[in-house]
PDB file of N, CA and C in Angstrom:
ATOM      1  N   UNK A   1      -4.755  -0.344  -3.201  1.00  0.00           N
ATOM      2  CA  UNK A   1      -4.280  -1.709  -3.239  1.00  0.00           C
ATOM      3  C   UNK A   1      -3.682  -1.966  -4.613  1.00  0.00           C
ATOM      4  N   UNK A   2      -2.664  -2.231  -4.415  1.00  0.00           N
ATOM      5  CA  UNK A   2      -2.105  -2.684  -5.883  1.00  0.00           C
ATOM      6  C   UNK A   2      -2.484  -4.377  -6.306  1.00  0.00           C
ATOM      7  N   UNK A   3      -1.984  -4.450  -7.628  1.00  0.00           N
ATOM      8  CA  UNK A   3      -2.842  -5.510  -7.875  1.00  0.00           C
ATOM      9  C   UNK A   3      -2.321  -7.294  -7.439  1.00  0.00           C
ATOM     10  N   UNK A   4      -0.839  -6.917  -6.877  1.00  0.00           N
ATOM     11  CA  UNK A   4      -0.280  -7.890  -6.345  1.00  0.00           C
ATOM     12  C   UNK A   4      -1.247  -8.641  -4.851  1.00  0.00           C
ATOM     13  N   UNK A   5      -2.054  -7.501  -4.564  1.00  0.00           N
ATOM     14  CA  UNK A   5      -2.725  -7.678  -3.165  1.00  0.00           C
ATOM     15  C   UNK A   5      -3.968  -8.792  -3.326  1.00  0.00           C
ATOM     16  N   UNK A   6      -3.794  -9.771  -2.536  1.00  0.00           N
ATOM     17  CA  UNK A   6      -4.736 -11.063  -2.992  1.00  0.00           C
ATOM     18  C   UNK A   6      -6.437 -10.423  -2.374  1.00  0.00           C
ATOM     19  N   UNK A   7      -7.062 -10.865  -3.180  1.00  0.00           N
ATOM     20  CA  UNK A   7      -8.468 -10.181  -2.985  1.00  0.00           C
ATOM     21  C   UNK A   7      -9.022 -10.469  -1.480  1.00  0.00           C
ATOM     22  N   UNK A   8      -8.813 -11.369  -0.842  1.00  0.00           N
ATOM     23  CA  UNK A   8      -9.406 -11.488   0.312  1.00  0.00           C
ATOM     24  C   UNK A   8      -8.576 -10.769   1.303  1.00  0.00           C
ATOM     25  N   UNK A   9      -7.703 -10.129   0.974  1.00  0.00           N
ATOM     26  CA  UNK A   9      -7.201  -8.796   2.164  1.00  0.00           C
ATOM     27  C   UNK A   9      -7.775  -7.598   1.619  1.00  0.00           C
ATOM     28  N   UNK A  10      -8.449  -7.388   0.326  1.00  0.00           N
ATOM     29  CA  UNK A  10      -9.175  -6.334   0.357  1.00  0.00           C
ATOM     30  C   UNK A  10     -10.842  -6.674   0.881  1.00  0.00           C
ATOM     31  N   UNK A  11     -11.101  -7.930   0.649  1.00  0.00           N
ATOM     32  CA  UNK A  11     -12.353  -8.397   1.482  1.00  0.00           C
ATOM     33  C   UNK A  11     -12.482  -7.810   2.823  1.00  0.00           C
ATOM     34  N   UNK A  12     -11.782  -8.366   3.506  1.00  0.00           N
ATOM     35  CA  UNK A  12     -11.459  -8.806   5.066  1.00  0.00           C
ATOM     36  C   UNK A  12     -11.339  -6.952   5.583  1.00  0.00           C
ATOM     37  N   UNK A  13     -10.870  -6.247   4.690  1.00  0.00           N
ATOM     38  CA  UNK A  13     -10.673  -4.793   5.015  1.00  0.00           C
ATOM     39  C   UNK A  13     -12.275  -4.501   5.220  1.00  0.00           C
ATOM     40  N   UNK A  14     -12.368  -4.505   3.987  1.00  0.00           N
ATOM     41  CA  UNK A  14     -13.620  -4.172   3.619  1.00  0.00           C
ATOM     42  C   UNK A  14     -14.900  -4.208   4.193  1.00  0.00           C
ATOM     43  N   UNK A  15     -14.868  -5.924   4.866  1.00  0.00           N
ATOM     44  CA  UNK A  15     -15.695  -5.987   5.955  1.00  0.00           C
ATOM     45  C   UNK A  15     -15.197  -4.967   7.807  1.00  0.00           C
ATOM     46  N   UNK A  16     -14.316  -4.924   7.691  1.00  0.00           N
ATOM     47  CA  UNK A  16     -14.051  -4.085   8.839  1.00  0.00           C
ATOM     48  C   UNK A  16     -14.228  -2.682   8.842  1.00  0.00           C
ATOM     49  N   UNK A  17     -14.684  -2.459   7.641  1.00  0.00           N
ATOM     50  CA  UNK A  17     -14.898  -0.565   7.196  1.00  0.00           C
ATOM     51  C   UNK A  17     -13.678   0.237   6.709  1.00  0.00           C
ATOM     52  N   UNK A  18     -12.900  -0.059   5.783  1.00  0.00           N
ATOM     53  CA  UNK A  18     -11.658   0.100   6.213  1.00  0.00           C
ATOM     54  C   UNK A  18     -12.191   0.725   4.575  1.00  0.00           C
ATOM     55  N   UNK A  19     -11.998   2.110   3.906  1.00  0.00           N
ATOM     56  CA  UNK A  19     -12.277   2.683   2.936  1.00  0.00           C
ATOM     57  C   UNK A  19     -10.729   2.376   2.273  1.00  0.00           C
ATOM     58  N   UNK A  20     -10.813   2.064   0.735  1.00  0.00           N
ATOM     59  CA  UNK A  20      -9.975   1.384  -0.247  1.00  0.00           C
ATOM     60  C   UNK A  20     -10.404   0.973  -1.500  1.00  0.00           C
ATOM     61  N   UNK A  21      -9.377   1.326  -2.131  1.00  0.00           N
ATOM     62  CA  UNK A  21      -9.505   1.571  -3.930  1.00  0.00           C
ATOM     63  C   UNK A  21      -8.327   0.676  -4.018  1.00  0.00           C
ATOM     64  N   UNK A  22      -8.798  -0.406  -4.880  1.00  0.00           N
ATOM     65  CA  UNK A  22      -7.773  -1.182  -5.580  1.00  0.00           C
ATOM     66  C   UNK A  22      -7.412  -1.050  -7.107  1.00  0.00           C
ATOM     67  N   UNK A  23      -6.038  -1.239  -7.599  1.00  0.00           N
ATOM     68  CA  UNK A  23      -5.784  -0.830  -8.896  1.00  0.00           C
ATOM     69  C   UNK A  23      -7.079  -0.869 -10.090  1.00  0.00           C
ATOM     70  N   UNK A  24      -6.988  -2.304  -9.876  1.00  0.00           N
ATOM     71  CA  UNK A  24      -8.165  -2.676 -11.022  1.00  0.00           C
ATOM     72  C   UNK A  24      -9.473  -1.843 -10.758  1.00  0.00           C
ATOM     73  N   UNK A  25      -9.812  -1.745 -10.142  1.00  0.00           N
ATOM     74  CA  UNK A  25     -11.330  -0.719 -10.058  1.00  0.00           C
ATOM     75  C   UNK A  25     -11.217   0.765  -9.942  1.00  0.00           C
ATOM     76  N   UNK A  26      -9.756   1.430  -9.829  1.00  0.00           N
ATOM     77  CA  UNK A  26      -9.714   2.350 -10.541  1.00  0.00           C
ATOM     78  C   UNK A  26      -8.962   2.781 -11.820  1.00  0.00           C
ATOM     79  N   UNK A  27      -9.047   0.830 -12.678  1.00  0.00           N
ATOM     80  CA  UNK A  27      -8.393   1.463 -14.027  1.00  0.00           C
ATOM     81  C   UNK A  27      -6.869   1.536 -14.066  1.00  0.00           C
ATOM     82  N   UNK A  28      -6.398   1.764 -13.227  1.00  0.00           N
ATOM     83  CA  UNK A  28      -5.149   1.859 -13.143  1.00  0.00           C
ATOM     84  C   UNK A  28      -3.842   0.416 -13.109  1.00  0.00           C
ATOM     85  N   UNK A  29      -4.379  -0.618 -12.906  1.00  0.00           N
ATOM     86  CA  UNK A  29      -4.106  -2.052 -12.918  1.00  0.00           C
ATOM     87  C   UNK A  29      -2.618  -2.722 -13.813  1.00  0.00           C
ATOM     88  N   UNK A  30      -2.633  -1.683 -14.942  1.00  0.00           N
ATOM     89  CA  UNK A  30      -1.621  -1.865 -16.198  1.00  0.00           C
ATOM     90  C   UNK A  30      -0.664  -0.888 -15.986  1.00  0.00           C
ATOM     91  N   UNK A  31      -1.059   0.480 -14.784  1.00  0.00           N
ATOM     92  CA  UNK A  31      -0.117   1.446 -15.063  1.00  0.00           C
ATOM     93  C   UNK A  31       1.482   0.806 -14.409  1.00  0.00           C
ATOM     94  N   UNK A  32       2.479   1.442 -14.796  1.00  0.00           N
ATOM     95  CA  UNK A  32       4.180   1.040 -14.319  1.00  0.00           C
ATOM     96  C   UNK A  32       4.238   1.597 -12.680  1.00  0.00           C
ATOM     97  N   UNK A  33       5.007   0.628 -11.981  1.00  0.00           N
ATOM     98  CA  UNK A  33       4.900   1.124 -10.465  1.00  0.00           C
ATOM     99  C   UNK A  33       5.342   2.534 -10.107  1.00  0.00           C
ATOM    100  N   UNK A  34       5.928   3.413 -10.763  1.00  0.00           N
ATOM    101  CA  UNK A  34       5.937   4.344 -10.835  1.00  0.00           C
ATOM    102  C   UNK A  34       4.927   5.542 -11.067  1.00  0.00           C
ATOM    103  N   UNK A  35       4.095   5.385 -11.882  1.00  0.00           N
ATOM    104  CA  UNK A  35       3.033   6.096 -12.410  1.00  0.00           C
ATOM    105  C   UNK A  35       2.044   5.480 -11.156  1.00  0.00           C
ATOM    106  N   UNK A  36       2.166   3.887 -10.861  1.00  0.00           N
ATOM    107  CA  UNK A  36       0.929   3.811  -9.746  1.00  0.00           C
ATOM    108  C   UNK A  36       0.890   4.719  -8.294  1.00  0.00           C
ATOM    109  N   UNK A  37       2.235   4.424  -8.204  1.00  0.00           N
ATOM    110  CA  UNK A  37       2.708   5.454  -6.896  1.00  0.00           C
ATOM    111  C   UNK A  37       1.965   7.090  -6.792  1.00  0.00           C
ATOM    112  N   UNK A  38       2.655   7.289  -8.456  1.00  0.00           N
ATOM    113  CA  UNK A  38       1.929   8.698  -8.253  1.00  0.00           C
ATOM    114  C   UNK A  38       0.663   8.719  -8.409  1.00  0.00           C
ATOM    115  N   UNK A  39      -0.279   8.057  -9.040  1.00  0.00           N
ATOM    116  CA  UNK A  39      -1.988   7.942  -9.150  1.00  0.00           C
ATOM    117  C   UNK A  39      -2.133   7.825  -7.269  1.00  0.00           C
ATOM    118  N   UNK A  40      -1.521   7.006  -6.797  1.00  0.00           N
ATOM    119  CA  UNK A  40      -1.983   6.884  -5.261  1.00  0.00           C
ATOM    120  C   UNK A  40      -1.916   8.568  -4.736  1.00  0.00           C
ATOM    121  N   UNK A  41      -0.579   9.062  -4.968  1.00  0.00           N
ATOM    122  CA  UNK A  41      -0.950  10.026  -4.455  1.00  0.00           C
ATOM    123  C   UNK A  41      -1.623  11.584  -4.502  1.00  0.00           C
ATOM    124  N   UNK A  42      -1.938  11.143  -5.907  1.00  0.00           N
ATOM    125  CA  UNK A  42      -2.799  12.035  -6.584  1.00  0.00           C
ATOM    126  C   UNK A  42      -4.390  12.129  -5.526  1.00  0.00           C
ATOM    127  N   UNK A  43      -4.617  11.166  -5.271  1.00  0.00           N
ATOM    128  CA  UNK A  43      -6.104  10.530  -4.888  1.00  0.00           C
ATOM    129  C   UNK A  43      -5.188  10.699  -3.274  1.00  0.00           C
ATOM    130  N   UNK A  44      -4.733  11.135  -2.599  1.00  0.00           N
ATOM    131  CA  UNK A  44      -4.091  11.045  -1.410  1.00  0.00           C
ATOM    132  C   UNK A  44      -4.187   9.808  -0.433  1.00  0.00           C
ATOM    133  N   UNK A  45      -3.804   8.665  -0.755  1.00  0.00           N
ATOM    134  CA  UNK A  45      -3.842   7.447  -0.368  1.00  0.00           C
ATOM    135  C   UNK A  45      -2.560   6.597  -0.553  1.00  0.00           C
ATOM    136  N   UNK A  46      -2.343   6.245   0.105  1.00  0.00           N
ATOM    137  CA  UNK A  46      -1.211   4.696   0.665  1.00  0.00           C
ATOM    138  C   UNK A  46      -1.408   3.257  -0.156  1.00  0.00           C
ATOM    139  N   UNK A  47      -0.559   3.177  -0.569  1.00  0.00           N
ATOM    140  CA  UNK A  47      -0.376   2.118  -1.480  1.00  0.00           C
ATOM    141  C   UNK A  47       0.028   0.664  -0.719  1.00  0.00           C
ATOM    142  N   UNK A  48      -0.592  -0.130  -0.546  1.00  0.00           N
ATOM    143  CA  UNK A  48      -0.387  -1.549  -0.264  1.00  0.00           C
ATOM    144  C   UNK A  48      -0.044  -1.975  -1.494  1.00  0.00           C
ATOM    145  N   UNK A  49       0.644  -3.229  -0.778  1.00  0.00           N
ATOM    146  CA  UNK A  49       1.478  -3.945  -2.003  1.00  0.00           C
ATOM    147  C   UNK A  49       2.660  -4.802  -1.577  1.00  0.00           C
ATOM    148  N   UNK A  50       2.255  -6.055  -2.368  1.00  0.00           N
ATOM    149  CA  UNK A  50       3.370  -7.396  -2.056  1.00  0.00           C
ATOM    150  C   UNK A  50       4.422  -7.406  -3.112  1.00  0.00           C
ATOM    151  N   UNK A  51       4.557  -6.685  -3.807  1.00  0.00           N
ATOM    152  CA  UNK A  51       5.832  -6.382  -4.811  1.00  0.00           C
ATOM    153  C   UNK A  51       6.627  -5.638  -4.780  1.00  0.00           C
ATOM    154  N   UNK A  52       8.110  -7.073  -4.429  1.00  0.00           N
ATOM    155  CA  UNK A  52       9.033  -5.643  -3.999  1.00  0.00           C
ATOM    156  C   UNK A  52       9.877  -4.532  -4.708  1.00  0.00           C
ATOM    157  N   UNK A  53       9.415  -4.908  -6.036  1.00  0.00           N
ATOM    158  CA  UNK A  53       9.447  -3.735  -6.924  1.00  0.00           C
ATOM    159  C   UNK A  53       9.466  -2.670  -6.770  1.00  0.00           C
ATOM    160  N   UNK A  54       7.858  -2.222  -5.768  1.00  0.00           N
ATOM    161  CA  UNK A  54       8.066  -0.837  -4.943  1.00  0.00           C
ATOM    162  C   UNK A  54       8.865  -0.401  -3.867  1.00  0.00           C
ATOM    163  N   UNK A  55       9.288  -1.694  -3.054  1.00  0.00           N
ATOM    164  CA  UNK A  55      10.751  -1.090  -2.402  1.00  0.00           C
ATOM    165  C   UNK A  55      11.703  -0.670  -2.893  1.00  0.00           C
ATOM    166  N   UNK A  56      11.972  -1.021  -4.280  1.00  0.00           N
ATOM    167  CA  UNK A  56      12.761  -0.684  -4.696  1.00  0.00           C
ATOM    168  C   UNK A  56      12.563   1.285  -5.592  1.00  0.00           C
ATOM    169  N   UNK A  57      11.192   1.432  -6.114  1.00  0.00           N
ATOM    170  CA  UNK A  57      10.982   2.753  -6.137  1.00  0.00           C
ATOM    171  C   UNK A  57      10.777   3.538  -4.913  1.00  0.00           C
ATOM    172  N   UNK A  58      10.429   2.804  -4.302  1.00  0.00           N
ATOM    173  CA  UNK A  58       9.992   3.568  -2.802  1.00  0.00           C
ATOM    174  C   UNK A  58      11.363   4.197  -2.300  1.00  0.00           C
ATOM    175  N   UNK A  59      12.747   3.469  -1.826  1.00  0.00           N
ATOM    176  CA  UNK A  59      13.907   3.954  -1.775  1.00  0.00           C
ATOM    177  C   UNK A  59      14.490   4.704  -2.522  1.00  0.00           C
ATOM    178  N   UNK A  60      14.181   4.551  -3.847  1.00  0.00           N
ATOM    179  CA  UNK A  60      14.816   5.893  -4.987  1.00  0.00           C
ATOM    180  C   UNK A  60      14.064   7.122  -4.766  1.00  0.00           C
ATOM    181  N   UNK A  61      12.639   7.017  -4.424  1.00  0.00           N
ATOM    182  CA  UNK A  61      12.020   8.121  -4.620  1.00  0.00           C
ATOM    183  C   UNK A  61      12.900   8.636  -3.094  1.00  0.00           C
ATOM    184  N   UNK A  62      13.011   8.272  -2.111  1.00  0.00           N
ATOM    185  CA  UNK A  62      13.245   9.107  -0.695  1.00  0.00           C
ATOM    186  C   UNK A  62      15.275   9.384  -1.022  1.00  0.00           C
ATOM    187  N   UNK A  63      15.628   8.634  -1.781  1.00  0.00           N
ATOM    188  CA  UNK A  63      17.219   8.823  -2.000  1.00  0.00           C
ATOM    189  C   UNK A  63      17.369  10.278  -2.911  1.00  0.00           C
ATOM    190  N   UNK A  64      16.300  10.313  -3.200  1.00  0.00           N
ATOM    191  CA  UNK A  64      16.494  11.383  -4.271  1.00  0.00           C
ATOM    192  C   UNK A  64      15.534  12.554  -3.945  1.00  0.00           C
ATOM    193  N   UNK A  65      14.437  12.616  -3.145  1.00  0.00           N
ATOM    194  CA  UNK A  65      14.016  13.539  -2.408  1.00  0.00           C
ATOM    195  C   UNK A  65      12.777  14.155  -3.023  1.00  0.00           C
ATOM    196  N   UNK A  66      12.214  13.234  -3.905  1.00  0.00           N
ATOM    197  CA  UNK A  66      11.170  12.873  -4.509  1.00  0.00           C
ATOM    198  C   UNK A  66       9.854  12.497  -3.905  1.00  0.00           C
ATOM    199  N   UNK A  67       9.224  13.304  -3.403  1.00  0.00           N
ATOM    200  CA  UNK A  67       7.764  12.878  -2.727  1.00  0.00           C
ATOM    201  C   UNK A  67       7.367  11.847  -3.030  1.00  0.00           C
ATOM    202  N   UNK A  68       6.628  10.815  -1.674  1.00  0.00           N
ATOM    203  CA  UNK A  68       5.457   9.937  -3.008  1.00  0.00           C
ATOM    204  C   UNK A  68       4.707  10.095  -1.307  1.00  0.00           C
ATOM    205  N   UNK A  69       3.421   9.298  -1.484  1.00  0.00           N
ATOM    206  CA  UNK A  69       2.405   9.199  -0.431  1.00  0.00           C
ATOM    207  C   UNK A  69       2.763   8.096   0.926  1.00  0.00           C
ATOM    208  N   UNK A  70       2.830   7.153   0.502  1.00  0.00           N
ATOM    209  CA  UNK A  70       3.827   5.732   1.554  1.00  0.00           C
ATOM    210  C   UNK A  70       3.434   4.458   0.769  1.00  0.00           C
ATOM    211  N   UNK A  71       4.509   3.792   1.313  1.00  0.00           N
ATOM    212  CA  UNK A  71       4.320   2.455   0.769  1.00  0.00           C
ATOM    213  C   UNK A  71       4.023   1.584   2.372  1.00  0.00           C
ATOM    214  N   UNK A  72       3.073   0.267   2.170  1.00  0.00           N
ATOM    215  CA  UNK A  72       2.960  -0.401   2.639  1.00  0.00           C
ATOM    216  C   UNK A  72       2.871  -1.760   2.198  1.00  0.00           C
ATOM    217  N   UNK A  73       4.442  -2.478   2.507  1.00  0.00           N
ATOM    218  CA  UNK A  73       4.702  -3.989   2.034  1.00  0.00           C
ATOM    219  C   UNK A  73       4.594  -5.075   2.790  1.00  0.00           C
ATOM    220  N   UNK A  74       4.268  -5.945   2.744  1.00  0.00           N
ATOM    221  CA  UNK A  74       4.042  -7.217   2.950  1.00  0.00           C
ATOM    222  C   UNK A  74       4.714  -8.479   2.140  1.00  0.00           C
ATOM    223  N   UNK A  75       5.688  -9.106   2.664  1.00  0.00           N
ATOM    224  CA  UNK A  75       5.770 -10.166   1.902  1.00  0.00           C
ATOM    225  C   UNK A  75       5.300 -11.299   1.160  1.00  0.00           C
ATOM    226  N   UNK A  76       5.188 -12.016   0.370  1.00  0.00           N
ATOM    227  CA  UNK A  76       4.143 -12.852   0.210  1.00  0.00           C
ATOM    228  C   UNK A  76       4.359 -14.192   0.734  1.00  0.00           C
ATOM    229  N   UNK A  77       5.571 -14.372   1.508  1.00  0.00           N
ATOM    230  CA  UNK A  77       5.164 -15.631   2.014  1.00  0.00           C
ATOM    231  C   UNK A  77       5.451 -15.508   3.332  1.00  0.00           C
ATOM    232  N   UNK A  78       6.340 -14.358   3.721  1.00  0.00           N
ATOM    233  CA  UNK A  78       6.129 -14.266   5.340  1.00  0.00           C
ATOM    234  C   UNK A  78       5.022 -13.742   5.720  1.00  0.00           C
ATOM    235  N   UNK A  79       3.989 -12.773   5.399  1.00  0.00           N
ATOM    236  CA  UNK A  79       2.785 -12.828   6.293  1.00  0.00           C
ATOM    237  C   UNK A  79       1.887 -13.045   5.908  1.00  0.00           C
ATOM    238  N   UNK A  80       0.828 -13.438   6.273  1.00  0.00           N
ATOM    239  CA  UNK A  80      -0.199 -14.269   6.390  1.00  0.00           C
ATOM    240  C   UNK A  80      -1.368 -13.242   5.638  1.00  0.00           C
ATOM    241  N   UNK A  81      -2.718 -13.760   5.292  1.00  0.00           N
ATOM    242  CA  UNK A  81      -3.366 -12.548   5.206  1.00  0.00           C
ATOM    243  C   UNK A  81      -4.257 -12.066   5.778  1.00  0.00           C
ATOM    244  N   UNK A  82      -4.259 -12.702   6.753  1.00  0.00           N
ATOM    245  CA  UNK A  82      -5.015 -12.364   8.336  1.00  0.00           C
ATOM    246  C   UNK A  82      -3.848 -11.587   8.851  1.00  0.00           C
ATOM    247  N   UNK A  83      -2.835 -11.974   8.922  1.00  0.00           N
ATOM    248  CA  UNK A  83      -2.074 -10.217   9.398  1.00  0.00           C
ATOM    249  C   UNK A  83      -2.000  -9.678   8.853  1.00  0.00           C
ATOM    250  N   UNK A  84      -2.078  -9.318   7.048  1.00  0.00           N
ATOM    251  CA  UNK A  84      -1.970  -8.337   6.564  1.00  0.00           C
ATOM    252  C   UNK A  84      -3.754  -7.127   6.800  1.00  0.00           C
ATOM    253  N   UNK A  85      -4.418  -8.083   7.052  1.00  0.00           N
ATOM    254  CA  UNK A  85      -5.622  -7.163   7.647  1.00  0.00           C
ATOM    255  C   UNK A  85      -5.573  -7.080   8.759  1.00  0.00           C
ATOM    256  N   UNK A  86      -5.313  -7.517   9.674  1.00  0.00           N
ATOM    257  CA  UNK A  86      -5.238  -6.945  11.327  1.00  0.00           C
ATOM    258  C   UNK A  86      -3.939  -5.572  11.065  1.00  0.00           C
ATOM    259  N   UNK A  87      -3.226  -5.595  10.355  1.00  0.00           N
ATOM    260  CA  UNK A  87      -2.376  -4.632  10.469  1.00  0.00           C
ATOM    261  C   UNK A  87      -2.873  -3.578   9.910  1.00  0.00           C
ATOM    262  N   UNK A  88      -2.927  -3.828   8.618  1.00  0.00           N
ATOM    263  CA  UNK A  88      -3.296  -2.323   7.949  1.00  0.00           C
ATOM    264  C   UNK A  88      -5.075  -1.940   8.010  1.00  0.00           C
ATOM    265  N   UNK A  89      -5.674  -2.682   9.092  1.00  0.00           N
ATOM    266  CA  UNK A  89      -6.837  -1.918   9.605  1.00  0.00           C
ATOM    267  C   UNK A  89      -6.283  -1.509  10.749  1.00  0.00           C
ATOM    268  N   UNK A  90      -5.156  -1.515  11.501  1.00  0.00           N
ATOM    269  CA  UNK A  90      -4.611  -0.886  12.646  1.00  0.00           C
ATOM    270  C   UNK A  90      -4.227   0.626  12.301  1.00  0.00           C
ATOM    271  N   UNK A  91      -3.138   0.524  10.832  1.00  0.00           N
ATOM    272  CA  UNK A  91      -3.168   1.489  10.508  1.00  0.00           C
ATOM    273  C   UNK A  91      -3.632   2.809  10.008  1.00  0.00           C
ATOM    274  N   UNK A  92      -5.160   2.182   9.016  1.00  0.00           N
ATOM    275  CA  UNK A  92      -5.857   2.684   8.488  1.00  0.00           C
ATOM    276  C   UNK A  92      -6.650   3.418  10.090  1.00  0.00           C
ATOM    277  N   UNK A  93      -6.911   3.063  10.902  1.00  0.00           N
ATOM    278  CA  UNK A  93      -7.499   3.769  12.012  1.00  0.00           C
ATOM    279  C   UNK A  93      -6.770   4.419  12.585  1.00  0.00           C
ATOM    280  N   UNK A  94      -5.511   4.238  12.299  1.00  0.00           N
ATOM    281  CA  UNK A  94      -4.089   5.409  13.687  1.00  0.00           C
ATOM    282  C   UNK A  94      -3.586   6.742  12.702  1.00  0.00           C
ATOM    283  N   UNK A  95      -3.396   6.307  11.694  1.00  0.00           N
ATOM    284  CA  UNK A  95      -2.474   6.889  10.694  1.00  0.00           C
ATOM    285  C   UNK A  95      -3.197   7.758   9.896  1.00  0.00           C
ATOM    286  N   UNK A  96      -2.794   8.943   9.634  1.00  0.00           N
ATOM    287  CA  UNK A  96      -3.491   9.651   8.499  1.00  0.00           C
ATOM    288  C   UNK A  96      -2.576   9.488   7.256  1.00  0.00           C
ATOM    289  N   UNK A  97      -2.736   9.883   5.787  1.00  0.00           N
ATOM    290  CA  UNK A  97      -1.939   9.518   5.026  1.00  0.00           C
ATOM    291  C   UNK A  97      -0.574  10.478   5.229  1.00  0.00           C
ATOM    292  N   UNK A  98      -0.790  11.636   5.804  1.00  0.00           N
ATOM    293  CA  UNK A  98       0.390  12.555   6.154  1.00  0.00           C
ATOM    294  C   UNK A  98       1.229  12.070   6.755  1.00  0.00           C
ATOM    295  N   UNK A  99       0.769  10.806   7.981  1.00  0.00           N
ATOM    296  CA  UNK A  99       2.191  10.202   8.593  1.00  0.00           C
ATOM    297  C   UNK A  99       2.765   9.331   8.050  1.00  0.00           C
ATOM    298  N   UNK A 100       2.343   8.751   6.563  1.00  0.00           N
ATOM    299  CA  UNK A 100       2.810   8.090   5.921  1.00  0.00           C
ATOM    300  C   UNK A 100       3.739   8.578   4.731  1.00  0.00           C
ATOM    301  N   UNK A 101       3.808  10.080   4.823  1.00  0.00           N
ATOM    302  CA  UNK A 101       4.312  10.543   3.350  1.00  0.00           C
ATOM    303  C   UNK A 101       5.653   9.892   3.771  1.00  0.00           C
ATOM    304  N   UNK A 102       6.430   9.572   2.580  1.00  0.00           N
ATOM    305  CA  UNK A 102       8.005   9.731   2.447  1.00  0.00           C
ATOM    306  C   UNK A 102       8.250   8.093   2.902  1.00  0.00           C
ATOM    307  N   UNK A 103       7.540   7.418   3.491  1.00  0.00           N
ATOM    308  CA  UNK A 103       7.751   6.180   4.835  1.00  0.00           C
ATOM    309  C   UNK A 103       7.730   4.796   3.440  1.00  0.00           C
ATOM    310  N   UNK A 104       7.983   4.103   3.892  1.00  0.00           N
ATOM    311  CA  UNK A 104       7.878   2.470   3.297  1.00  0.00           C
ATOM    312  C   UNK A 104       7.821   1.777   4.523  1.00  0.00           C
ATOM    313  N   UNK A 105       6.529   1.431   5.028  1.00  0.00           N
ATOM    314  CA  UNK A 105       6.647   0.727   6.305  1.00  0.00           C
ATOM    315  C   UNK A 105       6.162  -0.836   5.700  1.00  0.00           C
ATOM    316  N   UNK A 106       7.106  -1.843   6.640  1.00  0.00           N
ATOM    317  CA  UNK A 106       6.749  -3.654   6.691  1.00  0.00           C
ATOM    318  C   UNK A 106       6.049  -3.710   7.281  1.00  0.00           C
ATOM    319  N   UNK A 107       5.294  -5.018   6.602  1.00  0.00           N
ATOM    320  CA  UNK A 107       4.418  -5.562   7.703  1.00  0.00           C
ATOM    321  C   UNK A 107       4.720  -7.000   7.826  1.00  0.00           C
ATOM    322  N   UNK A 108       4.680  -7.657   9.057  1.00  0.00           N
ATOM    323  CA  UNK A 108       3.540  -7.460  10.023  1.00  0.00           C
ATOM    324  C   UNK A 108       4.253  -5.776  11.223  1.00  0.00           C
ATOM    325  N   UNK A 109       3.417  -5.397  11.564  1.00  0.00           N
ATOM    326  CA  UNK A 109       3.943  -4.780  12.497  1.00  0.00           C
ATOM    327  C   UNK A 109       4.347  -5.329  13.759  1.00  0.00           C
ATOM    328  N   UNK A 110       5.335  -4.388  14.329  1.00  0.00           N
ATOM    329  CA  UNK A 110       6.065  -5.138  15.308  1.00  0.00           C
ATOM    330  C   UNK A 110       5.326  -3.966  16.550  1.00  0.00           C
TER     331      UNK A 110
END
């Protein structure tokens, strides 16, 4: 979870069992979205996140053929944060992080 992610969608995960490391509790909170990307995928995990900052690395990294793990965005005022947890506990149960390499998927899902 990056640190743009409002705490009660890591709650709401959390209560559903949904295993997740957010910036700040692993320290990482200050690093540049770049360096966070790669800490995510160091630790082999999917990066949530309402900053579209990372769309914007997220597309350079795949334009240029640059691995990263996936991005998962959410807007902050189109979705809600009851869909941002009904979704990415959908995902977190379907998806392994492998089907996420290379991807920048929106949410809400359609």
């Amino acid at each position: 979870m990056d640190v743009h992610a409002p705490w009660a969608i890591t709650e709401g995960l959390r209560r559903r069992g949904v295993d997740l490391l957010t910036a700040q509790e692993d320290g990482t909170g200050l690093l540049d979205d770049p360096e966070l990307l790669d800490r995510a995928a160091s630790l082999d995990r999917v990066l949530f996140t309402r900053d579209e900052d990372f769309l914007v690395e997220g597309s350079h990294r795949q334009s240029t053929d640059k691995t990263f793990v996936g991005i998962v965005y959410a807007h902050q005022l189109r979705v809600t944060i009851g869909q941002c947890v009904h979704d990415l506990e959908v995902m977190a149960k379907v998806y392994e992080p492998a089907d996420m390499a290379n991807r920048i998927e929106h949410l809400p899902l359609k």
